[in-house]
N, C-alpha and C. Protein backbone atom coordinates (compact mmCIF):
# COMPACT_ATOMS: atom_id res chain seq x y z
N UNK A 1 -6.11 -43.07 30.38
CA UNK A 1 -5.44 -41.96 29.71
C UNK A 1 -5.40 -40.76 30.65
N UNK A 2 -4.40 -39.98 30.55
CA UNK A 2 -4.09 -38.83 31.61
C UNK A 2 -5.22 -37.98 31.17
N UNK A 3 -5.50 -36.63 31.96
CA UNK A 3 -6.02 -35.50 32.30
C UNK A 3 -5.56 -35.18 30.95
N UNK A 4 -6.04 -33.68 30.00
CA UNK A 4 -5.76 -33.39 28.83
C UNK A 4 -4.71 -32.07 29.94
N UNK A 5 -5.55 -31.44 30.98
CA UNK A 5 -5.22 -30.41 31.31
C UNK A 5 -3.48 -30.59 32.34
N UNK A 6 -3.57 -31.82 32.62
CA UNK A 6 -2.28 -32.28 33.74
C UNK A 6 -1.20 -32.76 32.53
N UNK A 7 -1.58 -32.92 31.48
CA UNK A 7 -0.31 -33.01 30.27
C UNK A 7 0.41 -31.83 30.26
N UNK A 8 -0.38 -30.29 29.99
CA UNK A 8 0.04 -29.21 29.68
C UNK A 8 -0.69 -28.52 30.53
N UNK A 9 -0.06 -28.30 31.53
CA UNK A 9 -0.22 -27.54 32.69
C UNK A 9 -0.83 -25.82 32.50
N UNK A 10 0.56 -25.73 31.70
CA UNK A 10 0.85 -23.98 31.26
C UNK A 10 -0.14 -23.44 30.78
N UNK A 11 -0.86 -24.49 29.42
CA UNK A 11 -1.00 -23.96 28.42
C UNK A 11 -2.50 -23.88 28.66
N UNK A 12 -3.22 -22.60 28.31
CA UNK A 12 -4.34 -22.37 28.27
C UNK A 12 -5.76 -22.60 27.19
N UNK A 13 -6.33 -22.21 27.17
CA UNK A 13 -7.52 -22.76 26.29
C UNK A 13 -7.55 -22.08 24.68
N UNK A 14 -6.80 -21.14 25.04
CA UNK A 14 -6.49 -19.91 24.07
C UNK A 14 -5.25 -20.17 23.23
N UNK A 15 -4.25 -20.11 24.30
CA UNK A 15 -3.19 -20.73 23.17
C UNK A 15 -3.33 -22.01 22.86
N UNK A 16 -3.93 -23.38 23.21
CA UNK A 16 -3.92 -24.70 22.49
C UNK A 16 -4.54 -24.22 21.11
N UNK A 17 -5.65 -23.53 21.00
CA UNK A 17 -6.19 -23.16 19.92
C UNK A 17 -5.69 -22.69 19.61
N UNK A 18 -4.94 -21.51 19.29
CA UNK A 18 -3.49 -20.85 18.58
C UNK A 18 -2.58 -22.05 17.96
N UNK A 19 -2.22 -23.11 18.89
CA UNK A 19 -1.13 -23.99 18.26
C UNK A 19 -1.82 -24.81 17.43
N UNK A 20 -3.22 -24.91 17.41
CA UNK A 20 -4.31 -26.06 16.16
C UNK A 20 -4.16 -25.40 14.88
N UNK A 21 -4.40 -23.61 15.46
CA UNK A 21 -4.57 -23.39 14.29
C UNK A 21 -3.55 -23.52 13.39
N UNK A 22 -2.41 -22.75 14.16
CA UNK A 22 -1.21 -22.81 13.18
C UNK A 22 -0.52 -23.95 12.68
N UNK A 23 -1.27 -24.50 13.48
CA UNK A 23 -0.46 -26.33 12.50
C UNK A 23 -1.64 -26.40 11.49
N UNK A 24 -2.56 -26.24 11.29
CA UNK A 24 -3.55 -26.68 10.04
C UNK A 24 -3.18 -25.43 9.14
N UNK A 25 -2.84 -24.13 9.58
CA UNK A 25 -2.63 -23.51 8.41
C UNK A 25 -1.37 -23.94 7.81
N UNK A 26 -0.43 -23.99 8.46
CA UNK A 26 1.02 -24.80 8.01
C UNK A 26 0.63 -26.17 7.23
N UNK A 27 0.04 -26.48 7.47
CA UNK A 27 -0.54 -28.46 6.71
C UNK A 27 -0.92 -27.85 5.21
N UNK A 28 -2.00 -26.91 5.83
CA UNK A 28 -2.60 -26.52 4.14
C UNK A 28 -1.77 -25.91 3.44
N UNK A 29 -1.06 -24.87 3.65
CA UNK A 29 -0.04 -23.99 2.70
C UNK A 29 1.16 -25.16 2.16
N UNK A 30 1.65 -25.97 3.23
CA UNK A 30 2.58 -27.27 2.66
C UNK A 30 1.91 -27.96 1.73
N UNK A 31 0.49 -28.39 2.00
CA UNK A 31 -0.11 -29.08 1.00
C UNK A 31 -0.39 -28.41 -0.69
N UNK A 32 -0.80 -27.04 -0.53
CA UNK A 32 -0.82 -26.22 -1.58
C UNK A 32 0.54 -26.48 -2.28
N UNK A 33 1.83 -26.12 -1.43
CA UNK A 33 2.74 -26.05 -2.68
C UNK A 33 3.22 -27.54 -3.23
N UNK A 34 3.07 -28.47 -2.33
CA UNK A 34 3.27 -29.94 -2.65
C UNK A 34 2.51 -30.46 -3.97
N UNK A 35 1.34 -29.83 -4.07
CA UNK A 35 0.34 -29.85 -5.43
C UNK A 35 0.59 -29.41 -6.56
N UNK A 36 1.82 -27.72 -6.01
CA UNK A 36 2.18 -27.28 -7.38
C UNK A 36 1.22 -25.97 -7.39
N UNK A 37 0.42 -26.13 -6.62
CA UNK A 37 -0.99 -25.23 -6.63
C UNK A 37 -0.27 -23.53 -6.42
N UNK A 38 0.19 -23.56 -5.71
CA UNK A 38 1.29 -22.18 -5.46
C UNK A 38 2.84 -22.51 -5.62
N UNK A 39 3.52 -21.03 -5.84
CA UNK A 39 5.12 -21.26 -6.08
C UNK A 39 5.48 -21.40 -3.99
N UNK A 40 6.86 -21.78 -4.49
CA UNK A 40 7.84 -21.42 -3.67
C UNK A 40 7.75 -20.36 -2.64
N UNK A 41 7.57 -19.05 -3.43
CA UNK A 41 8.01 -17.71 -3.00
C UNK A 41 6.56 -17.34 -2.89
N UNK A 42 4.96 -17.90 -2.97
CA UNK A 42 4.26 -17.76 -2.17
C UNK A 42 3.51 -18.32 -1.04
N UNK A 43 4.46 -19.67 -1.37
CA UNK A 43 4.53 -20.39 0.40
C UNK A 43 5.25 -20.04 1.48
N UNK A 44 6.65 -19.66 1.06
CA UNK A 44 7.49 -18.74 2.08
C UNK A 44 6.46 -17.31 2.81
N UNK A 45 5.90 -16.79 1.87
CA UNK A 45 5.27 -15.54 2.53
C UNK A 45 4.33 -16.00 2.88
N UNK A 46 3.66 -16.95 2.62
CA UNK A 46 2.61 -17.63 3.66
C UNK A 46 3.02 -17.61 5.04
N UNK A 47 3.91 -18.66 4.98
CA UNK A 47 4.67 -18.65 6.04
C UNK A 47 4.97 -17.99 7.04
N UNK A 48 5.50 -16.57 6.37
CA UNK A 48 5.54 -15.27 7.22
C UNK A 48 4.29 -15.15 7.83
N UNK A 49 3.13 -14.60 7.01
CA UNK A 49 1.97 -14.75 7.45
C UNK A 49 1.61 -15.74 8.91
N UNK A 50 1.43 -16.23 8.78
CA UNK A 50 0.99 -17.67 9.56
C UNK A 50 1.92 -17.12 10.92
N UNK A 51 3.04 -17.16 10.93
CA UNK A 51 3.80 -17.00 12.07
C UNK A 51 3.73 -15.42 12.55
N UNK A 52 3.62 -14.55 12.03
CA UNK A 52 3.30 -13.15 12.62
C UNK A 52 1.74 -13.21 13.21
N UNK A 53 0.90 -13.85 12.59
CA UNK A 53 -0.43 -14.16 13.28
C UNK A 53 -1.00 -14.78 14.29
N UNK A 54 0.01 -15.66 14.42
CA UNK A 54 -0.09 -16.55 15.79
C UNK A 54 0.87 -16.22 16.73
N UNK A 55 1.84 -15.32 16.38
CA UNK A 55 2.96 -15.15 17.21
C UNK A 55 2.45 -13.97 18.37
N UNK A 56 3.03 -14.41 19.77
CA UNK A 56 2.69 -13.42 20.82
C UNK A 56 2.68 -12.22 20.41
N UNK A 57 1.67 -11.29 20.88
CA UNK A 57 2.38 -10.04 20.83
C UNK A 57 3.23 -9.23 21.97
N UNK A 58 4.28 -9.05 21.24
CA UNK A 58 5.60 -7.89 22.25
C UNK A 58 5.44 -6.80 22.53
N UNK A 59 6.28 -6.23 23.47
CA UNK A 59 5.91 -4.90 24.16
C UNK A 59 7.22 -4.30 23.94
């Protein structure tokens, strides 16, 4: 099996963990509304959430 680090050259130790997280928070909030457990319109703002939190910050 290859190098973990020669797969993804770029990507650092910091953002792989950024992209774990935001896929498990995305899994759980999908899973929440798939249950019924939350509406619609507070998975969408999850959503928002989730992606303003992990998203770079701009200058």
């Amino acid at each position: 099996m290859a190098d973990k680090n020669a797969m993804l050259p770029g990507m650092t130790e910091q953002k792989k963990q950024a992209v774990i997280e935001r896929l498990w928070l995305t899994y759980y909030n999908d899973t929440l509304f798939s249950k019924g457990l939350i509406t619609e319109e507070q998975r969408n703002k999850m959503r928002i959430k989730i992606r303003n939190r992990s998203a770079p910050k701009q200058r």
